[in-house]
N, C-alpha and C. Protein backbone atom coordinates (compact mmCIF):
# COMPACT_ATOMS: atom_id res chain seq x y z
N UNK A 1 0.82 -1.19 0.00
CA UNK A 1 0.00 0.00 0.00
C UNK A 1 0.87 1.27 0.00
N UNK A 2 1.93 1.15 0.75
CA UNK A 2 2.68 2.19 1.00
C UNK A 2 3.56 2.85 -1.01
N UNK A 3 3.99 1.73 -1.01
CA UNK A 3 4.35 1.76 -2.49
C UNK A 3 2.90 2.64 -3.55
N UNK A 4 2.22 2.02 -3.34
CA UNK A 4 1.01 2.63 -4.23
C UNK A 4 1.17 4.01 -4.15
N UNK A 5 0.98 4.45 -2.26
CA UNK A 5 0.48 6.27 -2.16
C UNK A 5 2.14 6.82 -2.63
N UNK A 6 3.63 6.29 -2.87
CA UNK A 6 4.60 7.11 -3.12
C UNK A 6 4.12 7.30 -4.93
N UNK A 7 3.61 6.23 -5.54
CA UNK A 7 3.81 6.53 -6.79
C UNK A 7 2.62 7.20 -7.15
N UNK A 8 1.55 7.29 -6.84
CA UNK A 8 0.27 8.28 -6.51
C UNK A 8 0.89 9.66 -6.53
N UNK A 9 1.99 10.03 -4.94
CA UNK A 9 2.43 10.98 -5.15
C UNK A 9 3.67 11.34 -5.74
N UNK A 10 3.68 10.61 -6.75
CA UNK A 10 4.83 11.02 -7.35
C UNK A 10 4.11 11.65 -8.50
N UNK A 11 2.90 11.16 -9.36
CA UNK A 11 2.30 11.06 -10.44
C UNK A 11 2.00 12.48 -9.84
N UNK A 12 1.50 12.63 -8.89
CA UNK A 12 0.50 14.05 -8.69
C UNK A 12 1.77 15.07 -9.01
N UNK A 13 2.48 14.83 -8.07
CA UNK A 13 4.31 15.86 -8.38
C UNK A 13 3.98 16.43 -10.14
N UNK A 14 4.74 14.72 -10.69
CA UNK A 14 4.95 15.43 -11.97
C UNK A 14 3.90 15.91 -13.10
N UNK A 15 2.48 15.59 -12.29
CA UNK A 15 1.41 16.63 -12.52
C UNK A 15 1.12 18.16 -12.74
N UNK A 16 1.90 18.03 -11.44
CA UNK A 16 1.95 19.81 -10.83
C UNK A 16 3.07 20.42 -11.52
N UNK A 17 3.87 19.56 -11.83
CA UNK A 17 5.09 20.36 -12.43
C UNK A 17 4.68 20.72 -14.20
N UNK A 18 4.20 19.56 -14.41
CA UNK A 18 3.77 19.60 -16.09
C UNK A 18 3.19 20.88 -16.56
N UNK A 19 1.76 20.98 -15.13
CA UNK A 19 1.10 22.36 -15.45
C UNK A 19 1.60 23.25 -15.42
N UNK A 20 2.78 23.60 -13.99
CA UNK A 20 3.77 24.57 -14.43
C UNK A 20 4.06 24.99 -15.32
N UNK A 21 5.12 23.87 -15.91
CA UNK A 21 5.63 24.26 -17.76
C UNK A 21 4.67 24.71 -18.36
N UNK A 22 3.42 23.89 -18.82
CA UNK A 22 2.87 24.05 -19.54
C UNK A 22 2.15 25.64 -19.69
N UNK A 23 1.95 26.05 -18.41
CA UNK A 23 1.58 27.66 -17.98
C UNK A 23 2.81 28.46 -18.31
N UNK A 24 3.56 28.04 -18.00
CA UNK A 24 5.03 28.95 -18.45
C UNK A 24 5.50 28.88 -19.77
N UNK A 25 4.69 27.99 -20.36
CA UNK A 25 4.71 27.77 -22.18
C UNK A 25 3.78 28.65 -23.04
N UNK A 26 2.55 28.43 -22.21
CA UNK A 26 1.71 29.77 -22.91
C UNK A 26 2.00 31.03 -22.62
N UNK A 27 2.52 31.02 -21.26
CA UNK A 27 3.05 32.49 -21.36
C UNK A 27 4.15 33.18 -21.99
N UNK A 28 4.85 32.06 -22.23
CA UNK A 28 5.98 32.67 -23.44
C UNK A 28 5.33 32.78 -24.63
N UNK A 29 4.51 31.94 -25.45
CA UNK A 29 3.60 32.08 -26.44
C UNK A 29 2.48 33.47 -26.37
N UNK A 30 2.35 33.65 -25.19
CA UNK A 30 1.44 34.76 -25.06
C UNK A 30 2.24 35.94 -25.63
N UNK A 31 3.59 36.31 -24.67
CA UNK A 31 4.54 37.29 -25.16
C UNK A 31 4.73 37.61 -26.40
N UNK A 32 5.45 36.29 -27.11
CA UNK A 32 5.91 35.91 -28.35
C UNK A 32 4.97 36.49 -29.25
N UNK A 33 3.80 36.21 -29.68
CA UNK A 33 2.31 36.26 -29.83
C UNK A 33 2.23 37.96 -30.40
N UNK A 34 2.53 38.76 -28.65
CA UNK A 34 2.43 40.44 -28.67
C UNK A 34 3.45 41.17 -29.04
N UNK A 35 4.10 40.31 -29.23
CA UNK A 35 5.58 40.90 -30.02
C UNK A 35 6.01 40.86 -31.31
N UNK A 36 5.06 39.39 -31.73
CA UNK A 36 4.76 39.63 -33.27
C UNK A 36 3.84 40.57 -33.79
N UNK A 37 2.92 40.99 -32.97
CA UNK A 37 1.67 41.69 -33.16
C UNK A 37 1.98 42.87 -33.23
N UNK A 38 3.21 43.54 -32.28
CA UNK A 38 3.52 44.78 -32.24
C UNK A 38 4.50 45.19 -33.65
N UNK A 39 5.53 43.70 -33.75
CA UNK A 39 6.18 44.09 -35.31
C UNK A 39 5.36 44.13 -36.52
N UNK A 40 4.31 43.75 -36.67
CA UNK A 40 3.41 43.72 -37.52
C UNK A 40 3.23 45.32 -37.72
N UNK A 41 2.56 46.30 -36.62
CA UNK A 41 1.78 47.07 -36.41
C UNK A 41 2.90 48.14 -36.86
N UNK A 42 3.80 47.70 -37.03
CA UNK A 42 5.21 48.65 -37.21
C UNK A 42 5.74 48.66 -38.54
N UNK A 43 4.91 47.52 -39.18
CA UNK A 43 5.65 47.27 -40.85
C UNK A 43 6.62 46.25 -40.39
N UNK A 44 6.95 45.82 -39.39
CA UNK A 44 8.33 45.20 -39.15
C UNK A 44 7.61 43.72 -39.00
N UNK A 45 6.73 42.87 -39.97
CA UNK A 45 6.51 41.23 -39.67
C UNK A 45 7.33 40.79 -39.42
N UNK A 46 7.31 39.40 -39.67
CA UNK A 46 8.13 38.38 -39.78
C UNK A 46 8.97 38.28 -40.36
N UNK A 47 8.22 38.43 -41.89
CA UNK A 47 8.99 38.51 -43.21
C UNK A 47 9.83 39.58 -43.84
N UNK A 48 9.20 40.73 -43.00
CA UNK A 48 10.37 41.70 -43.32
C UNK A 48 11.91 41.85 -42.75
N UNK A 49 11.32 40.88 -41.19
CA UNK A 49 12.40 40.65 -40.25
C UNK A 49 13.56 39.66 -41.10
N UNK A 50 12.47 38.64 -41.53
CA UNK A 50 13.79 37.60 -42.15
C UNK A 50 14.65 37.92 -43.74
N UNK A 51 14.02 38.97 -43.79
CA UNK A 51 14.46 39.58 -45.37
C UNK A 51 15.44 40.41 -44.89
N UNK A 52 15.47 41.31 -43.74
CA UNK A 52 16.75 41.95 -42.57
C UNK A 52 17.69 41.19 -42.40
N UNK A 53 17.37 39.99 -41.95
CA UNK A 53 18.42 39.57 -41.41
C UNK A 53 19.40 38.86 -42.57
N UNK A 54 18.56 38.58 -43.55
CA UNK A 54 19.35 38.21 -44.50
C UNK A 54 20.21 38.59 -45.39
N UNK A 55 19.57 40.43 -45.42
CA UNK A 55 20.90 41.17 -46.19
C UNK A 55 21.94 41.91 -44.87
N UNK A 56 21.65 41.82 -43.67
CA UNK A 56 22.53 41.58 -42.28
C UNK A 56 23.74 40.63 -42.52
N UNK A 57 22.96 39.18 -42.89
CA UNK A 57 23.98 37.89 -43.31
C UNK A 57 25.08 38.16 -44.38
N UNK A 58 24.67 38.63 -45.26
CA UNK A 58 25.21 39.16 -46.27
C UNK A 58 26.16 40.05 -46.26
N UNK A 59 25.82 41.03 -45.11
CA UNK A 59 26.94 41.77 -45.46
C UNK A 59 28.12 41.27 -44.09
N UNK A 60 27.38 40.69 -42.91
CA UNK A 60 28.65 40.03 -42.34
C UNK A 60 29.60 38.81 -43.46
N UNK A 61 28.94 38.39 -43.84
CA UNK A 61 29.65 37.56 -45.01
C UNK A 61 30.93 38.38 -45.47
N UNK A 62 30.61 39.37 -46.62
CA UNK A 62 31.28 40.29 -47.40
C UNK A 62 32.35 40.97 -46.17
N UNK A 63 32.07 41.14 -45.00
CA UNK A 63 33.06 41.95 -44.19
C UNK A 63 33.99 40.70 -43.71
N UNK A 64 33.06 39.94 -43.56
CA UNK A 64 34.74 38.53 -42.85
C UNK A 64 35.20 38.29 -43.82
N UNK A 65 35.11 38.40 -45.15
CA UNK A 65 36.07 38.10 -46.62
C UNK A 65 36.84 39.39 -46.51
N UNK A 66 36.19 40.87 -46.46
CA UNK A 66 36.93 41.91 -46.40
C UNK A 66 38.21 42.04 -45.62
N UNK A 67 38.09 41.76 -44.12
CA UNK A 67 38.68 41.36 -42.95
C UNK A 67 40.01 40.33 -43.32
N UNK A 68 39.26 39.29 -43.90
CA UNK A 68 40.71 38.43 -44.29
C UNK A 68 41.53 38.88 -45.15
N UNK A 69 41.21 39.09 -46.50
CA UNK A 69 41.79 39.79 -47.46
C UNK A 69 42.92 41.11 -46.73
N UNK A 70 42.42 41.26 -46.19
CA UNK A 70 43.07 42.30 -44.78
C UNK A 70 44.30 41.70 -43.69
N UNK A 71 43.66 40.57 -43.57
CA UNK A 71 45.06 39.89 -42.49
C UNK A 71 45.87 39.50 -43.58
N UNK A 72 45.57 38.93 -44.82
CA UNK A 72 46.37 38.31 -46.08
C UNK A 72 47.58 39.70 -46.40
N UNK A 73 46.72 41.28 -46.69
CA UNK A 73 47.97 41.90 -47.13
C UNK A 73 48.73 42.38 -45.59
N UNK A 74 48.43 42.46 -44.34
CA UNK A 74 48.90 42.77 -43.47
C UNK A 74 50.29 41.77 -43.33
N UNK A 75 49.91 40.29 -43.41
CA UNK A 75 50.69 39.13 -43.47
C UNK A 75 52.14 39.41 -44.27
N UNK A 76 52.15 39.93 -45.62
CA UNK A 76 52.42 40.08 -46.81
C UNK A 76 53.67 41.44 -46.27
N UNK A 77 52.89 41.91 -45.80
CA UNK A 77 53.45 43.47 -45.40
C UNK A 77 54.65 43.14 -43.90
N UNK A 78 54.33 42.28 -43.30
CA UNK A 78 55.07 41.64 -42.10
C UNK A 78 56.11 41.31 -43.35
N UNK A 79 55.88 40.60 -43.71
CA UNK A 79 56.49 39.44 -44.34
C UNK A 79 58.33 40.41 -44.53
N UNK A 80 57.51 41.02 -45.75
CA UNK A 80 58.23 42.25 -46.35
C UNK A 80 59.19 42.53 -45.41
N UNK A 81 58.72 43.33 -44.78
CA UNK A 81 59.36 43.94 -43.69
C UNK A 81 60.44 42.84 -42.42
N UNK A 82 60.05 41.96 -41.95
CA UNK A 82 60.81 40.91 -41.55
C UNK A 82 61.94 41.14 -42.60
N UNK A 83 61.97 40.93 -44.04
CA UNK A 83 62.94 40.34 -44.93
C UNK A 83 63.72 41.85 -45.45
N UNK A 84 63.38 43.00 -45.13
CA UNK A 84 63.98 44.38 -45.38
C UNK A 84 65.04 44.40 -44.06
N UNK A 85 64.35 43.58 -42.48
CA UNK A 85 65.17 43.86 -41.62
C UNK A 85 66.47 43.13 -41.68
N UNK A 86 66.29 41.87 -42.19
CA UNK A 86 67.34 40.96 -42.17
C UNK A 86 68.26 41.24 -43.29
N UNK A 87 67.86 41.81 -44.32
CA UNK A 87 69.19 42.20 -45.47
C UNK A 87 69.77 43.68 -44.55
N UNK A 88 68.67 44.97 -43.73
CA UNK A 88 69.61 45.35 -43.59
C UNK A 88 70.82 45.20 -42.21
């Protein structure tokens, strides 16, 4: 019997906890929800968001190629210079 009421209250536990989450799930959905609603109301959807972020992507792209191309002549320029010190 004793066995029965621990797993009884165990079931009830992860009952109580489930509803938890599950309340703390709609309420992030609730948020989520008014925050799409507010980018909407702004011109700023979804889709304009993911069309942002994508010429965002784009140009971090183009700057970490820029950037390297950058350590490449910096490299180049060491290089140089190392080999100007040692002839003179």
């Amino acid at each position: 019997m004793a066995r029965l009421e621990r797993a009884v209250a165990q079931a009830l536990e992860e009952i109580g906890s489930l509803r938890e989450r599950a309340r703390m799930a709609e309420d992030r959905v609730r948020r989520l929800e008014d925050l799409l609603d507010g980018q909407e109301e702004t011109g700023e959807g979804p889709g304009r968001l993911v069309d942002r972020l994508e010429v965002v992507e784009a140009e971090n792209r183009e700057l970490r190629d820029r950037l390297e191309e950058g350590r490449e002549v910096v490299d180049r320029l060491l290089s140089r210079i190392r080999f100007l010190e040692e002839q003179g």
